[in-house]
PDB file of N, CA and C in Angstrom:
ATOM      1  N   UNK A   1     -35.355  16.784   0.961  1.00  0.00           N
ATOM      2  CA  UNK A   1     -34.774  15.575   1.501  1.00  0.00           C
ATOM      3  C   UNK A   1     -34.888  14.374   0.562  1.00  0.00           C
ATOM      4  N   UNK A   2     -36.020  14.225  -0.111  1.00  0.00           N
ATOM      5  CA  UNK A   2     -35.971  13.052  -1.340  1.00  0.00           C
ATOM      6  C   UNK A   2     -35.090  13.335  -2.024  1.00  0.00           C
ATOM      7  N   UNK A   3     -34.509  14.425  -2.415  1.00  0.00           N
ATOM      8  CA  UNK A   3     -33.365  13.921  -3.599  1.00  0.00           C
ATOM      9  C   UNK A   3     -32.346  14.069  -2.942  1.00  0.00           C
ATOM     10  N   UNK A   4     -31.561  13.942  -1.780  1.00  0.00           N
ATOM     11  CA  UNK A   4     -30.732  13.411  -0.738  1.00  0.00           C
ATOM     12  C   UNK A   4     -30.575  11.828  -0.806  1.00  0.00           C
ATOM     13  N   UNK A   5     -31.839  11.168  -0.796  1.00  0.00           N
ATOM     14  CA  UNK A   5     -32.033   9.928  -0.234  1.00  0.00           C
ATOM     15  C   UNK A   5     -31.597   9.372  -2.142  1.00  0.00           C
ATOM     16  N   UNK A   6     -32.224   9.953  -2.776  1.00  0.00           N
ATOM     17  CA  UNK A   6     -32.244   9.690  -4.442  1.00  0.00           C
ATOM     18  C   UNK A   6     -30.579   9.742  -4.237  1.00  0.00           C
ATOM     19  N   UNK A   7     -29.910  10.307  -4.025  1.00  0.00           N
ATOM     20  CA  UNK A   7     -28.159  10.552  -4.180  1.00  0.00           C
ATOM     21  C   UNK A   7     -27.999   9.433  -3.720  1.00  0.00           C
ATOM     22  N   UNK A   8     -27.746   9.070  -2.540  1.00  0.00           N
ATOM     23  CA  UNK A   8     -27.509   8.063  -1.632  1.00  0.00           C
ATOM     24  C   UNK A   8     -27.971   6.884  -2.524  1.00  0.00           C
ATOM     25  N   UNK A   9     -28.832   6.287  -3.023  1.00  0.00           N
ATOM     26  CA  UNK A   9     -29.703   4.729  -3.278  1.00  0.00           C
ATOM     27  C   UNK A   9     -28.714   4.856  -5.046  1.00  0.00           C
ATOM     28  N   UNK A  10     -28.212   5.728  -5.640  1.00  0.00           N
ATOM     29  CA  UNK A  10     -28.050   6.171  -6.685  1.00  0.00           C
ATOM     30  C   UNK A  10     -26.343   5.856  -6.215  1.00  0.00           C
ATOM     31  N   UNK A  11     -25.796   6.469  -5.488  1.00  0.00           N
ATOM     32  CA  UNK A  11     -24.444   6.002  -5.005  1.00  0.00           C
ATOM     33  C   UNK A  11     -24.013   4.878  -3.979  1.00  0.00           C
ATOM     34  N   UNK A  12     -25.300   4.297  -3.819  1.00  0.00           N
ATOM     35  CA  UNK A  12     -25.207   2.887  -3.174  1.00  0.00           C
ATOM     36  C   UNK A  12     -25.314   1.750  -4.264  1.00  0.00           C
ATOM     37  N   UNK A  13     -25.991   2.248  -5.352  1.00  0.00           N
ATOM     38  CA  UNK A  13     -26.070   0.994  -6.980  1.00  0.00           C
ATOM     39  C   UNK A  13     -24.789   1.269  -7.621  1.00  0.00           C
ATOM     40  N   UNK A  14     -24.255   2.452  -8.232  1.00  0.00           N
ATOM     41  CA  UNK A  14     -22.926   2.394  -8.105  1.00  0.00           C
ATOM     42  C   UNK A  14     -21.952   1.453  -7.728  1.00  0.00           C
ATOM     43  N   UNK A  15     -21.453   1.432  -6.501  1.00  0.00           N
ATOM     44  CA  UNK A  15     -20.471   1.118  -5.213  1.00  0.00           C
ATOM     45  C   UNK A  15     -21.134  -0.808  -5.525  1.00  0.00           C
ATOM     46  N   UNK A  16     -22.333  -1.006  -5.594  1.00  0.00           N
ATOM     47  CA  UNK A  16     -22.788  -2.612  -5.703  1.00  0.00           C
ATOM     48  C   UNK A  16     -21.996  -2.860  -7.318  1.00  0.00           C
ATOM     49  N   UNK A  17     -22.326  -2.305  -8.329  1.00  0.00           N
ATOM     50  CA  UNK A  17     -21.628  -2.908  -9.171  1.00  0.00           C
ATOM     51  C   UNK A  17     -20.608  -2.891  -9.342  1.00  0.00           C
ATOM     52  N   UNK A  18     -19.511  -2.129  -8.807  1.00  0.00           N
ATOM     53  CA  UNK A  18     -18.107  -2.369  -8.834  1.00  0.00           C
ATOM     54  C   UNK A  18     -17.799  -3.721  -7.595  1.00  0.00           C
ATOM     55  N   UNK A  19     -18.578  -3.448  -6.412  1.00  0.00           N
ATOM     56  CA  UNK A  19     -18.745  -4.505  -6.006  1.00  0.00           C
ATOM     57  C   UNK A  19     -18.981  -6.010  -6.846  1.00  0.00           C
ATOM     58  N   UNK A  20     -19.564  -6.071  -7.493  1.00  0.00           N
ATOM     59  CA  UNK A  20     -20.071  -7.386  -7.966  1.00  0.00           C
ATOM     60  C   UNK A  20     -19.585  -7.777  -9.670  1.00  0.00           C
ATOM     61  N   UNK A  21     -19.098  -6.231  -9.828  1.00  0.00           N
ATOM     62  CA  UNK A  21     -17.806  -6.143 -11.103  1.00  0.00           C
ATOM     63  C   UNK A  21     -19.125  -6.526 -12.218  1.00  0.00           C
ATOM     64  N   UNK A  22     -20.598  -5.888 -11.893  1.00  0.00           N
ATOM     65  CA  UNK A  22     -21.109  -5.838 -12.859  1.00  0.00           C
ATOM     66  C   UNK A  22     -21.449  -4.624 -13.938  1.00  0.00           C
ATOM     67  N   UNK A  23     -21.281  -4.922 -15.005  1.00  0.00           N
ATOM     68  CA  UNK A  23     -21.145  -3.619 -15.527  1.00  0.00           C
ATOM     69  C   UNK A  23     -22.425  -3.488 -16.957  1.00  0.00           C
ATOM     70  N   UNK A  24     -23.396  -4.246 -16.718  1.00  0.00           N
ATOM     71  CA  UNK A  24     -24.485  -4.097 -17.552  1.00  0.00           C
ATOM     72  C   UNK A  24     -25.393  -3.611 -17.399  1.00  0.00           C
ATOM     73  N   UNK A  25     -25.213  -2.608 -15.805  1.00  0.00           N
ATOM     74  CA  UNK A  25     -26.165  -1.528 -15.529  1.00  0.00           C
ATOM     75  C   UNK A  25     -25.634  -0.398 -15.623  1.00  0.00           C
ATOM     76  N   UNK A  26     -24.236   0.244 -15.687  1.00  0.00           N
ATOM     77  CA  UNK A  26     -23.995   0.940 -15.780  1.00  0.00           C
ATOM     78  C   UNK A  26     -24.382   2.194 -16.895  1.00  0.00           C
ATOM     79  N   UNK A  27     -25.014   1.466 -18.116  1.00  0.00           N
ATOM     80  CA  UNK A  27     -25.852   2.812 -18.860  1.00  0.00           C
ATOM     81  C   UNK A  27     -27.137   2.845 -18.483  1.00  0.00           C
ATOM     82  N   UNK A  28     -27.773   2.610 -17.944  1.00  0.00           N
ATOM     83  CA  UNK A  28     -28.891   2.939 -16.872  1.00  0.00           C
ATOM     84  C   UNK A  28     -29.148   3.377 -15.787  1.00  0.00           C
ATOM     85  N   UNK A  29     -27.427   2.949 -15.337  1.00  0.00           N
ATOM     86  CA  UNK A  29     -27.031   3.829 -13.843  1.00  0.00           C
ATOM     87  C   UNK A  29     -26.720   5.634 -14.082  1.00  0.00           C
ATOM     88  N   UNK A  30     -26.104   5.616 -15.500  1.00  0.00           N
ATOM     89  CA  UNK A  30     -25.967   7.186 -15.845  1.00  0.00           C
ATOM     90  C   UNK A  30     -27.060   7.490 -16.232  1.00  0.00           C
ATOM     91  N   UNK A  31     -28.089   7.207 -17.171  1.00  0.00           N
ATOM     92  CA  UNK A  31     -29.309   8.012 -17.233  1.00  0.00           C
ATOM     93  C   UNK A  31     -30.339   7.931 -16.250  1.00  0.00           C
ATOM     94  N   UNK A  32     -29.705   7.272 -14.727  1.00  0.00           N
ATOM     95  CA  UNK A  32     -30.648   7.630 -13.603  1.00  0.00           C
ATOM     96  C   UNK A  32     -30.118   8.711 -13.251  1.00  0.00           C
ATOM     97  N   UNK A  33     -28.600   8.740 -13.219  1.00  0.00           N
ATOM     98  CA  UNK A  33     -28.111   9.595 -12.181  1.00  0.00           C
ATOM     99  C   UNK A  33     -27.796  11.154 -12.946  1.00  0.00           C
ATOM    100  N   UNK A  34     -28.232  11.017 -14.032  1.00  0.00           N
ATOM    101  CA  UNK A  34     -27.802  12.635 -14.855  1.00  0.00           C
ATOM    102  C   UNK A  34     -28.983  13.743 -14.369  1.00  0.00           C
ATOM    103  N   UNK A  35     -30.044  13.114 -13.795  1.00  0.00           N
ATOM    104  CA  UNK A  35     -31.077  14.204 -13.558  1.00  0.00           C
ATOM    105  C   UNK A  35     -30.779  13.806 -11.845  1.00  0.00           C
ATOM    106  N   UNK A  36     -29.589  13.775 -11.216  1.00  0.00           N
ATOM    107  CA  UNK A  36     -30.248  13.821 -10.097  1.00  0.00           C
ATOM    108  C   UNK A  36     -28.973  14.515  -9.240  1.00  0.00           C
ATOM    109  N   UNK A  37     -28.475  14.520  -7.903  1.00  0.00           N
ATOM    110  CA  UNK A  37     -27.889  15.458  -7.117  1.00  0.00           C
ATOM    111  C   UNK A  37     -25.979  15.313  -7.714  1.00  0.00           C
ATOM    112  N   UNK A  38     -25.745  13.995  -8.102  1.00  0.00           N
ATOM    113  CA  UNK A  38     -24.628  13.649  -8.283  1.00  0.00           C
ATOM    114  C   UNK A  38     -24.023  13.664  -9.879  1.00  0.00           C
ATOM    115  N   UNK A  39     -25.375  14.267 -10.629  1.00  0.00           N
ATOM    116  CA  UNK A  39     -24.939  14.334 -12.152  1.00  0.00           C
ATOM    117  C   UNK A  39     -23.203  14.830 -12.394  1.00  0.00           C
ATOM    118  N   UNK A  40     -23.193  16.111 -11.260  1.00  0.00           N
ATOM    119  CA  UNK A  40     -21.336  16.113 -11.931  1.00  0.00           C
ATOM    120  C   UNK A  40     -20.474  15.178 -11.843  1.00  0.00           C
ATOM    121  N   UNK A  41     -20.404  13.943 -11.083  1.00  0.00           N
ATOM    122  CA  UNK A  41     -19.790  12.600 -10.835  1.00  0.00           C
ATOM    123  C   UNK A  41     -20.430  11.832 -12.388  1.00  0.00           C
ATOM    124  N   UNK A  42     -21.588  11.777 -12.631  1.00  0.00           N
ATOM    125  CA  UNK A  42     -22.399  11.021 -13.401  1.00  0.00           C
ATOM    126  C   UNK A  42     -21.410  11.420 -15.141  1.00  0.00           C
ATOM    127  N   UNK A  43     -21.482  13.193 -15.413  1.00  0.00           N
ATOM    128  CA  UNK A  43     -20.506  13.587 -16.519  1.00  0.00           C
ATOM    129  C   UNK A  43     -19.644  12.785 -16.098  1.00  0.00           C
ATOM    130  N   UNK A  44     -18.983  12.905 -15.117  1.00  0.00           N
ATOM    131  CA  UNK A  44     -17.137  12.783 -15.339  1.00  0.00           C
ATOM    132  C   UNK A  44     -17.018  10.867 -16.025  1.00  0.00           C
ATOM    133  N   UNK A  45     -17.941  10.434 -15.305  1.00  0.00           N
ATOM    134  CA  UNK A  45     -18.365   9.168 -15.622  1.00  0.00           C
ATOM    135  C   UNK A  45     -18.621   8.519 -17.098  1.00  0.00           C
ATOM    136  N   UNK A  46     -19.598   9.433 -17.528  1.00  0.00           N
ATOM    137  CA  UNK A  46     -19.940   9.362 -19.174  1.00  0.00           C
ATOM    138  C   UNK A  46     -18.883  10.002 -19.865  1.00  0.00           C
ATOM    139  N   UNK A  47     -17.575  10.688 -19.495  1.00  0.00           N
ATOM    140  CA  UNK A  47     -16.797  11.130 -20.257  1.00  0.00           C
ATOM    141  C   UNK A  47     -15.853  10.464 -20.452  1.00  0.00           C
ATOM    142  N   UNK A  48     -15.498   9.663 -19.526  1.00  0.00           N
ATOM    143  CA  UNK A  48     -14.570   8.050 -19.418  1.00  0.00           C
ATOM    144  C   UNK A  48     -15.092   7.751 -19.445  1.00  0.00           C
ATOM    145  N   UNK A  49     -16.161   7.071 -20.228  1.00  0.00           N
ATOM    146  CA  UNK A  49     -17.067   5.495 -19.724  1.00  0.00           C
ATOM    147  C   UNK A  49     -16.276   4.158 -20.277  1.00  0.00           C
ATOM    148  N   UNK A  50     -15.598   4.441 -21.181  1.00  0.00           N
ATOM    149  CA  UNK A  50     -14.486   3.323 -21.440  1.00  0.00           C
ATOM    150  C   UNK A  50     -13.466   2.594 -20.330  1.00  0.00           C
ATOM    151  N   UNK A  51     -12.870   3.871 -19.542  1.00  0.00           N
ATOM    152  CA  UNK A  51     -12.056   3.644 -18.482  1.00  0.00           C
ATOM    153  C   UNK A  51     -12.760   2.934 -17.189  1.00  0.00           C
ATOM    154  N   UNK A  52     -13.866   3.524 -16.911  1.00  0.00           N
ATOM    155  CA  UNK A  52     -14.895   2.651 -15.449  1.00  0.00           C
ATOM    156  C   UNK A  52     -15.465   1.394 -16.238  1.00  0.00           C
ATOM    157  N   UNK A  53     -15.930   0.912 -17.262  1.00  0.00           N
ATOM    158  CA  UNK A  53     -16.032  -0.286 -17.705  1.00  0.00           C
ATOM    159  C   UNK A  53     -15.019  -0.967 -17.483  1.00  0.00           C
ATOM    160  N   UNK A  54     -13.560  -0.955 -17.824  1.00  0.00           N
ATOM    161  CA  UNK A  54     -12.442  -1.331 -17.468  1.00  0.00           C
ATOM    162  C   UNK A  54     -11.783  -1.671 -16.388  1.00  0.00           C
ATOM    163  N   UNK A  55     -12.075  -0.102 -15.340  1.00  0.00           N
ATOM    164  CA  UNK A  55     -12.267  -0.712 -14.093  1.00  0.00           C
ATOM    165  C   UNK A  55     -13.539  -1.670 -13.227  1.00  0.00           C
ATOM    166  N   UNK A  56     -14.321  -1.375 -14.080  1.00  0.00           N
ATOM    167  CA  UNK A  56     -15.502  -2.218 -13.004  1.00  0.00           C
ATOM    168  C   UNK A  56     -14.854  -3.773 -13.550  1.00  0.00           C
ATOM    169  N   UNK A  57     -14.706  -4.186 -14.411  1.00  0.00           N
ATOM    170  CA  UNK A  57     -14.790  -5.494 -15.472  1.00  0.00           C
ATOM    171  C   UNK A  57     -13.027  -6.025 -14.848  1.00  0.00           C
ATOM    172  N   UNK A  58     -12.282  -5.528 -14.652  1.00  0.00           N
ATOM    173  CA  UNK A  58     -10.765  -5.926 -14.254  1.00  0.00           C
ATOM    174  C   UNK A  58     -10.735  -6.238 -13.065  1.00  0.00           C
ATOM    175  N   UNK A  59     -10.295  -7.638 -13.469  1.00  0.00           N
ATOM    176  CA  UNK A  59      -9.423  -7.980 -12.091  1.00  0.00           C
ATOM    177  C   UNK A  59      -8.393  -6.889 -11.160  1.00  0.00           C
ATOM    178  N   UNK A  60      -8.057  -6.209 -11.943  1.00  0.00           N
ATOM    179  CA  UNK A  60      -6.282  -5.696 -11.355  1.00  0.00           C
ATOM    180  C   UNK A  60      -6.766  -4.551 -10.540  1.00  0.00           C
ATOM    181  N   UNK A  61      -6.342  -4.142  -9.878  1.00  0.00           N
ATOM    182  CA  UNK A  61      -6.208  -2.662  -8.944  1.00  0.00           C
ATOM    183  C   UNK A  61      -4.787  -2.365  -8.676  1.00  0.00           C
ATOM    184  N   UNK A  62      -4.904  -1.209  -8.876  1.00  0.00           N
ATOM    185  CA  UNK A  62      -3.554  -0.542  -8.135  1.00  0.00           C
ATOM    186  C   UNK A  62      -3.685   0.116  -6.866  1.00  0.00           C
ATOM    187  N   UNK A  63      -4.946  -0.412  -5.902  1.00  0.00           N
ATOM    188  CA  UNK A  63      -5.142   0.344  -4.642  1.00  0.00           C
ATOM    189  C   UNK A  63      -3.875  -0.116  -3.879  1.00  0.00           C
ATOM    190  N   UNK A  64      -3.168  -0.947  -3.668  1.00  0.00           N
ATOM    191  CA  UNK A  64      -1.725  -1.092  -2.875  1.00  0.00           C
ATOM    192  C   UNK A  64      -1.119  -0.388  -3.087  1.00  0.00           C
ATOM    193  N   UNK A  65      -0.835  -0.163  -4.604  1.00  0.00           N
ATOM    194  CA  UNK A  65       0.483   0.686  -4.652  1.00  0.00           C
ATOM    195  C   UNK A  65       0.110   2.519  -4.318  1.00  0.00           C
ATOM    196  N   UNK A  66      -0.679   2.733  -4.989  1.00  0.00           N
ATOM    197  CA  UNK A  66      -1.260   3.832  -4.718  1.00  0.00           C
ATOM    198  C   UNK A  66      -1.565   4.616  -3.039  1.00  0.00           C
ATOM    199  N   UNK A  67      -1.960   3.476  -2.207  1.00  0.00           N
ATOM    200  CA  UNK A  67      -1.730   3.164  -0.588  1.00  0.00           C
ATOM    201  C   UNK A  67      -0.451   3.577  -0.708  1.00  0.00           C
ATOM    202  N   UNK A  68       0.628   3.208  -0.878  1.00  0.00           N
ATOM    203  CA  UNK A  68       1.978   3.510  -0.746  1.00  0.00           C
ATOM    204  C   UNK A  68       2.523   5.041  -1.081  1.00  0.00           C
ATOM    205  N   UNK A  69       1.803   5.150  -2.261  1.00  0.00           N
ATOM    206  CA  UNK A  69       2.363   6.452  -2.487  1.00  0.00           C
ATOM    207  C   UNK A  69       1.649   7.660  -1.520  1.00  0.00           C
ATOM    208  N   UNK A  70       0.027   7.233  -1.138  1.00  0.00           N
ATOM    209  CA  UNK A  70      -0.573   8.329  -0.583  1.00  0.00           C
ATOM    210  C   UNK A  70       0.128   8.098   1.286  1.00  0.00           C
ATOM    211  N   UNK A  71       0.582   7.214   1.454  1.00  0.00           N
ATOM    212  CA  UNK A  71       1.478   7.380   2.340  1.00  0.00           C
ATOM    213  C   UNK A  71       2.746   7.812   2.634  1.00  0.00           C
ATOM    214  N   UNK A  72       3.603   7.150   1.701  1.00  0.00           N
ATOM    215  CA  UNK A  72       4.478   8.284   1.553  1.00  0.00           C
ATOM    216  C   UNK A  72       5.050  10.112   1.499  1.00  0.00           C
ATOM    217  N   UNK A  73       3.925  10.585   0.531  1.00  0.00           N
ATOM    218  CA  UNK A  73       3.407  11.907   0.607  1.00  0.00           C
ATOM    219  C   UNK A  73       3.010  12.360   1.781  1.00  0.00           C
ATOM    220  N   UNK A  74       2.278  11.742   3.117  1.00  0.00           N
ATOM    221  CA  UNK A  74       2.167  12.233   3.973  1.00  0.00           C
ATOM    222  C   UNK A  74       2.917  12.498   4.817  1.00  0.00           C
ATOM    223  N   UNK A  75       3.796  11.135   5.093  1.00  0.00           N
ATOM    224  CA  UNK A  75       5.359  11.458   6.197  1.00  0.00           C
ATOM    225  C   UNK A  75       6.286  12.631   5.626  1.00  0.00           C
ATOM    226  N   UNK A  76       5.895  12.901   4.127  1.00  0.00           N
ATOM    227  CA  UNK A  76       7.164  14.103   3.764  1.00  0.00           C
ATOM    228  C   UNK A  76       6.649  15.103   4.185  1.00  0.00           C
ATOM    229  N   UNK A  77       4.845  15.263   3.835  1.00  0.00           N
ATOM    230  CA  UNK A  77       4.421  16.576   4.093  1.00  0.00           C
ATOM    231  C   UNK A  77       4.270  16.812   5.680  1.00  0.00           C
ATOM    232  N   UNK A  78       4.510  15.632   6.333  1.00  0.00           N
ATOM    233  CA  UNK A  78       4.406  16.008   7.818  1.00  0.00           C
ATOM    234  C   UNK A  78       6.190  16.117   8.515  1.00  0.00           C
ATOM    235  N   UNK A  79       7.200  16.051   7.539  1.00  0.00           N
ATOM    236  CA  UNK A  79       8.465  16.521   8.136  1.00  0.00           C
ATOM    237  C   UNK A  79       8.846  17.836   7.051  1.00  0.00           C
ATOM    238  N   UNK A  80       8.163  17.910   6.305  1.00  0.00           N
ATOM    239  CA  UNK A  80       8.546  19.156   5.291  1.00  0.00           C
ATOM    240  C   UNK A  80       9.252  20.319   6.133  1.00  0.00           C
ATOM    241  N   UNK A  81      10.402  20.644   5.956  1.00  0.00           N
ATOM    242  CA  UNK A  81      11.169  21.674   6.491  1.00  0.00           C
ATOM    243  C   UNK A  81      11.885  21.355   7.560  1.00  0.00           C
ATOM    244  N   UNK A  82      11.391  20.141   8.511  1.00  0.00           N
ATOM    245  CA  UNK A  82      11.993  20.077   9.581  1.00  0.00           C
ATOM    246  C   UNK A  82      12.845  19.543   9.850  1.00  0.00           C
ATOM    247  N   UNK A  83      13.273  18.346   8.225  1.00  0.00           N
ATOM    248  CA  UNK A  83      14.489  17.482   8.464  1.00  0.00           C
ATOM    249  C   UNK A  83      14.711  16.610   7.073  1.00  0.00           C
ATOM    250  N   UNK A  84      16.545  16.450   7.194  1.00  0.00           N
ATOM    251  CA  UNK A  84      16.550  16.338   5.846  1.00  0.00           C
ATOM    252  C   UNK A  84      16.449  14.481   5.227  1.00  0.00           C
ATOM    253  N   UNK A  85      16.977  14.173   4.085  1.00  0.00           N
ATOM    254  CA  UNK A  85      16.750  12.574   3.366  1.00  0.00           C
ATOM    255  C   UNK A  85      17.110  12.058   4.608  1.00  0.00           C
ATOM    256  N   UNK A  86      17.832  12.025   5.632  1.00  0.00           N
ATOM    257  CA  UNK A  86      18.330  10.843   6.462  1.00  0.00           C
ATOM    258  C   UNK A  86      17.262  11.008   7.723  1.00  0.00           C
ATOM    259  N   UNK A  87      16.245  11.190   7.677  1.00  0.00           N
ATOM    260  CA  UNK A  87      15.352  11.397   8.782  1.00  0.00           C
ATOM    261  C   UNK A  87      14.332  10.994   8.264  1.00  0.00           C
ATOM    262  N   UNK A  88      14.290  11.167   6.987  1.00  0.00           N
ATOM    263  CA  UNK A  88      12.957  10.455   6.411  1.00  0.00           C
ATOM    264  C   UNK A  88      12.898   9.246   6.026  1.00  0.00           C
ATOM    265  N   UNK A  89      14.444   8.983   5.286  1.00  0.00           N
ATOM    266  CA  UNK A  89      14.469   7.793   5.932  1.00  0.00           C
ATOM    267  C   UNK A  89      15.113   6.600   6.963  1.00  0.00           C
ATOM    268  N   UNK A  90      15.116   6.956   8.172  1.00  0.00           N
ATOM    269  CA  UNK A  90      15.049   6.466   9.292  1.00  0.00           C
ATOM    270  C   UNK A  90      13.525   6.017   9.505  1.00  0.00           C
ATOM    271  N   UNK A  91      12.686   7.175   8.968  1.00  0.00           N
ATOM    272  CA  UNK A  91      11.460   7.072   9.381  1.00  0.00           C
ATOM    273  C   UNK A  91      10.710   6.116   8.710  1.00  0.00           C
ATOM    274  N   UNK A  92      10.899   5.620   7.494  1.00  0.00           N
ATOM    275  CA  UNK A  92      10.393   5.063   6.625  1.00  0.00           C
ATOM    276  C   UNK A  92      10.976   3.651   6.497  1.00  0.00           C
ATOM    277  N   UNK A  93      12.063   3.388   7.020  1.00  0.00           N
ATOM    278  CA  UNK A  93      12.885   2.160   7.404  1.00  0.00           C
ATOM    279  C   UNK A  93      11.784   0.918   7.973  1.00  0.00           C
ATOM    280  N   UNK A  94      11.586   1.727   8.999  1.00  0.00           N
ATOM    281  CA  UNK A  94      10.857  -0.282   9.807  1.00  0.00           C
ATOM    282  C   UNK A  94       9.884  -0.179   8.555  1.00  0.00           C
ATOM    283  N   UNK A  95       8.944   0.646   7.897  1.00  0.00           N
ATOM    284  CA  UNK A  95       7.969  -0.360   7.378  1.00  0.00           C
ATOM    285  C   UNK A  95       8.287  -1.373   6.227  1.00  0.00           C
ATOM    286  N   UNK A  96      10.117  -1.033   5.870  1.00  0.00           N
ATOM    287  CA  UNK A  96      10.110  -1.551   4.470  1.00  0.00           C
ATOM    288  C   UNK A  96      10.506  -3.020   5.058  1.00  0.00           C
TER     289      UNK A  96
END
C-alpha cells in the first residue's frame, strides 16, 4: 500500500506544476518518479521532456479544440451504420 500512496503524492506534484505552470521541478519530479509505480508515464515523460516543458511553460492549449474533435468522433461512432451525412448533420446542427 505505500507505494500506492507514493504513486498518488508523485501524481498529485505532477498535476500542481502544470497547475502553477512551474517547471523547475520537473527534473526532480522524474528522478522521484523513475523508481516508483508510475515510472512508465515517468519514461514517456523523459523521452519528450522538451515537449512537457513546453507544455507546462505555455500559455496556449488546444483542450477546446481537441473537446471538439473528441466529440465529434463520438456522435459518428454512436450513428455508425445507422444513418447517412444528412443525419449527422441534423444532429450536429443546434450545437454549431
Amino acid at each position: 500500500m505505500p507505494a500506492l500512496v507514493e504513486a498518488r503524492e508523485i501524481i498529485a506534484a505532477f498535476h500542481g506544476m502544470i497547475g502553477k505552470r512551474a517547471h523547475d521541478g520537473l527534473d526532480s519530479w522524474i528522478a522521484r518518479a523513475e523508481t516508483s509505480l508510475v515510472s512508465s508515464v515517468c519514461n514517456g515523460i523523459s523521452k519528450d521532456h522538451g515537449a512537457v516543458l513546453s507544455a507546462i511553460t505555455s500559455p496556449w492549449s488546444s483542450g477546446q479544440v481537441e473537446g471538439q474533435i473528441t466529440r465529434l468522433k463520438l456522435v459518428t461512432r454512436q450513428m455508425y451504420g445507422r444513418a447517412k451525412l444528412d443525419l449527422l448533420e441534423a444532429r450536429l446542427a443546434p450545437a454549431l
